[in-house]
C-alpha atoms as a PDB file:
ATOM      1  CA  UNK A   1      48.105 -32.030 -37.638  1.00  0.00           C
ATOM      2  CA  UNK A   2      46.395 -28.370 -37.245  1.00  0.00           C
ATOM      3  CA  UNK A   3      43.536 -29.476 -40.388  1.00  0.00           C
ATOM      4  CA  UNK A   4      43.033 -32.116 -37.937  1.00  0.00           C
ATOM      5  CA  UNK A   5      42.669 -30.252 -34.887  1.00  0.00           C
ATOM      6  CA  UNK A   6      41.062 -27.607 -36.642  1.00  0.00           C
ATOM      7  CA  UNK A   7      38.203 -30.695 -38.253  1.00  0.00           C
ATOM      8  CA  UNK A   8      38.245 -32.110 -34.838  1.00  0.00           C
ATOM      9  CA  UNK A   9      37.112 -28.969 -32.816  1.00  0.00           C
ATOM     10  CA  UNK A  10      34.607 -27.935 -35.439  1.00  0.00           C
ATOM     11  CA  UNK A  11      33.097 -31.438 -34.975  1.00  0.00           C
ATOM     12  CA  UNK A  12      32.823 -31.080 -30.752  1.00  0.00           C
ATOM     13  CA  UNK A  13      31.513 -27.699 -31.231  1.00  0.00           C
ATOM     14  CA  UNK A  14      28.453 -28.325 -33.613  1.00  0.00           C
ATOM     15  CA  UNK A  15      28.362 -32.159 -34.891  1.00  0.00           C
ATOM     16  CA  UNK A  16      25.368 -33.976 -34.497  1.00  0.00           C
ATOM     17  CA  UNK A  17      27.186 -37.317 -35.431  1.00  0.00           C
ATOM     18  CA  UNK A  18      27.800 -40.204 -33.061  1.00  0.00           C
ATOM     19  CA  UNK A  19      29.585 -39.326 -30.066  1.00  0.00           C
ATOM     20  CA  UNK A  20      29.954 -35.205 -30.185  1.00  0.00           C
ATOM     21  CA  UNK A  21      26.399 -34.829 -28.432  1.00  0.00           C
ATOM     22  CA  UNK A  22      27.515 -36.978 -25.861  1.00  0.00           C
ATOM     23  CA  UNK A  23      31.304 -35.846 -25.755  1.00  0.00           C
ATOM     24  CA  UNK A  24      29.842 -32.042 -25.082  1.00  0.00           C
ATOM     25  CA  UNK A  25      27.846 -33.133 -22.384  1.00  0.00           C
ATOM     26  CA  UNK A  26      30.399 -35.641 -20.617  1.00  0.00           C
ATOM     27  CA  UNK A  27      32.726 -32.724 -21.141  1.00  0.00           C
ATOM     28  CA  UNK A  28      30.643 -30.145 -19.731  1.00  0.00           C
ATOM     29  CA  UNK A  29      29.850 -31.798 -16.695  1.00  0.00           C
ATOM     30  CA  UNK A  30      33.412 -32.348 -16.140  1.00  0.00           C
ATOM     31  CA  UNK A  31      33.970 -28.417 -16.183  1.00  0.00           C
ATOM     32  CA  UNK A  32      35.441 -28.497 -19.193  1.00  0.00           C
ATOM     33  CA  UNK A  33      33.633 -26.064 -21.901  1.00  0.00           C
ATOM     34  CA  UNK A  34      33.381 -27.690 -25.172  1.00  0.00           C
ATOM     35  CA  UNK A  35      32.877 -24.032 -27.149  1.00  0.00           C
ATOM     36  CA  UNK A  36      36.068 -22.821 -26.090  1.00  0.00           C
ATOM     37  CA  UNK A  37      37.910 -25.946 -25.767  1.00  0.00           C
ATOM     38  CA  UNK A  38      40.242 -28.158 -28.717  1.00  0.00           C
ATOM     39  CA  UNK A  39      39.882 -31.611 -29.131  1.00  0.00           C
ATOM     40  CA  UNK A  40      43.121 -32.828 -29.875  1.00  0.00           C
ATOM     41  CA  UNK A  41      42.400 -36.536 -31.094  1.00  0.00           C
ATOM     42  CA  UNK A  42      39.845 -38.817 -31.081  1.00  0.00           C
ATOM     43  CA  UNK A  43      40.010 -42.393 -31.943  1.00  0.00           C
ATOM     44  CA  UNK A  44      38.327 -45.453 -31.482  1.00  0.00           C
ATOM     45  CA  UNK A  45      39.678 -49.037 -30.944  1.00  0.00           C
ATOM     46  CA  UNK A  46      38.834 -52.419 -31.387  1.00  0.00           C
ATOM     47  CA  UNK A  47      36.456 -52.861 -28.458  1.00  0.00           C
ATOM     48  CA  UNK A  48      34.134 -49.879 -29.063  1.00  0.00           C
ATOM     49  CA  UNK A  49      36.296 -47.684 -26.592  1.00  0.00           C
ATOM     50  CA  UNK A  50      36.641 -44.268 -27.744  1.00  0.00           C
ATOM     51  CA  UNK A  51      39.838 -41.723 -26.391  1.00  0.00           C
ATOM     52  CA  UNK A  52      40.730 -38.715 -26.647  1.00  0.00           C
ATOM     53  CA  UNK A  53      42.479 -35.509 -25.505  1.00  0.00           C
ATOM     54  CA  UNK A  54      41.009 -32.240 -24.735  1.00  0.00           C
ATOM     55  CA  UNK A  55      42.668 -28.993 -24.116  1.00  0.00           C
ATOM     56  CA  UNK A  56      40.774 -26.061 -22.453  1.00  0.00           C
ATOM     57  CA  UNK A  57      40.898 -22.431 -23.068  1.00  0.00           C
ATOM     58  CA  UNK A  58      42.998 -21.956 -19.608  1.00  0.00           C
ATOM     59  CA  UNK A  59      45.311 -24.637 -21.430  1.00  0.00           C
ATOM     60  CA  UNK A  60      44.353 -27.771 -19.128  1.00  0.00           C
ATOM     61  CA  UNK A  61      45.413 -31.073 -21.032  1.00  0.00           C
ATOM     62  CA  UNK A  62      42.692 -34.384 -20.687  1.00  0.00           C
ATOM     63  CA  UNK A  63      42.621 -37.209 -21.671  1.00  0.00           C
ATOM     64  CA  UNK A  64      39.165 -38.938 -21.517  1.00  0.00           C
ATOM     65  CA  UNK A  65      37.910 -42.553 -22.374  1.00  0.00           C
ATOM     66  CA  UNK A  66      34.128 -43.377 -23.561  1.00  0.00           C
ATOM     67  CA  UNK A  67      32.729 -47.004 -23.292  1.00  0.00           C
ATOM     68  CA  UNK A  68      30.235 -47.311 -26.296  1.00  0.00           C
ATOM     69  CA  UNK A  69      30.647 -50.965 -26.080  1.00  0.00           C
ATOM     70  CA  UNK A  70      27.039 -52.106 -26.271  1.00  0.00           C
ATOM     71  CA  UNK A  71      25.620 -48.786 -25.731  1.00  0.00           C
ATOM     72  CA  UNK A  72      24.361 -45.760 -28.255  1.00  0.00           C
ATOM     73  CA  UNK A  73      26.241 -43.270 -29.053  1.00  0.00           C
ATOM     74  CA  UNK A  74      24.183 -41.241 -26.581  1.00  0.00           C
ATOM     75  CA  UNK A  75      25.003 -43.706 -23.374  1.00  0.00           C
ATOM     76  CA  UNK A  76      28.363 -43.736 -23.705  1.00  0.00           C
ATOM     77  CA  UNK A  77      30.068 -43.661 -20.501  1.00  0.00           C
ATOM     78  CA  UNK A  78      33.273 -41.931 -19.437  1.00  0.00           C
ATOM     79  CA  UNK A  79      35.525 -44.060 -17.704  1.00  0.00           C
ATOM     80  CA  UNK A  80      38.362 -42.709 -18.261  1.00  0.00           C
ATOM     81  CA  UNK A  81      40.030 -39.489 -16.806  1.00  0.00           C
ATOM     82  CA  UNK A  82      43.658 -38.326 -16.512  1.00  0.00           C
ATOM     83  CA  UNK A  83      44.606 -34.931 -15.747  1.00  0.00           C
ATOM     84  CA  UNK A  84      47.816 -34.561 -18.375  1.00  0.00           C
ATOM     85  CA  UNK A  85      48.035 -30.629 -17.403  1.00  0.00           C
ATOM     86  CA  UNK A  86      51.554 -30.990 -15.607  1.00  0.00           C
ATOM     87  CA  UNK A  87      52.967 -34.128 -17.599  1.00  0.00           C
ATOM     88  CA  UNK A  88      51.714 -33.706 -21.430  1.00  0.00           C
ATOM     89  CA  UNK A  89      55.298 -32.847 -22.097  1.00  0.00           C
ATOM     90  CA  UNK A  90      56.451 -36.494 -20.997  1.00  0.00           C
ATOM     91  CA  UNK A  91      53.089 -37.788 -23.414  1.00  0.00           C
ATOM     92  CA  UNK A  92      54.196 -39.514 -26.992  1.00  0.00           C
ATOM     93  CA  UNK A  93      50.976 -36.347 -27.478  1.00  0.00           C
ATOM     94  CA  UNK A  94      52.935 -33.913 -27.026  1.00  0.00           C
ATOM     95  CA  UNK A  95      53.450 -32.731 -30.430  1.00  0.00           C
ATOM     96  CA  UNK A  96      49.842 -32.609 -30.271  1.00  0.00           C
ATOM     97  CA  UNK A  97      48.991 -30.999 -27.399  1.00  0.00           C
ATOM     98  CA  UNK A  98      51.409 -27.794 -28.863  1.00  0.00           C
ATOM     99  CA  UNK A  99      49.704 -27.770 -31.830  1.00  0.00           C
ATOM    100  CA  UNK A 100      46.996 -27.605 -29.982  1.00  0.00           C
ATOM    101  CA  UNK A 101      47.746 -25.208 -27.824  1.00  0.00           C
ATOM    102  CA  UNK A 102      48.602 -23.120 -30.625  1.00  0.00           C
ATOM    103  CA  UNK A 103      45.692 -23.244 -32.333  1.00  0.00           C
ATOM    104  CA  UNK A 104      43.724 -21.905 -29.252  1.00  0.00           C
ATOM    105  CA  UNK A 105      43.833 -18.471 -30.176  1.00  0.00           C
ATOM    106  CA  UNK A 106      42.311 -18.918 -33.402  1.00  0.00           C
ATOM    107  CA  UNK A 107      39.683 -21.820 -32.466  1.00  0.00           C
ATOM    108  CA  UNK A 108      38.392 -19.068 -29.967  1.00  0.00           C
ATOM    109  CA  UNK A 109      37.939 -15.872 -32.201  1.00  0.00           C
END
């Protein structure tokens, strides 16, 4: 789960590749800094719809949804939001979200 995490992060800090430009900007415009924040998963589904969670340096927990569904990578838009902050714990994530949050310290060095 950390290599993940770990491949994950690397790949919203500096990838070029499909979504990441995109994901840094929705991200950043949300508050959220993508160079000191972990992304947690990332997944697609049938329908083009891509989610994911993001946990911040000041350990905020998000979950976020991009529609890519007839769009490029670069017009993907975020239409989904949830603020898991308080409630990750109650989250099938959760395992996730620790790993994530203890991986923080050394994403950041």
């Amino acid at each position: 789960m950390r290599d993940r995490i770990a491949e994950l992060t690397g790949c919203l800090r500096r990838s070029d590749e499909k979504l990441f430009p995109r994901l840094r900007n929705v991200l950043s415009q949300r508050g959220v800094d993508p160079e000191t924040s972990v992304l947690v998963e990332m997944f697609s589904d049938e329908r083009e719809f891509e989610y994911g969670i993001v946990v911040t340096a000041r350990g905020d927990v998000y979950q976020f949804g991009l529609d890519c569904m007839g769009r490029e990578p670069d017009a993907a838009e975020l239409i989904e939001w949830i603020d898991w902050t308080t409630t990750y714990q109650l989250a099938a994530f959760r395992a996730h979200v620790d790993a994530a949050l203890e991986y923080l310290p050394e994403a950041n060095q």
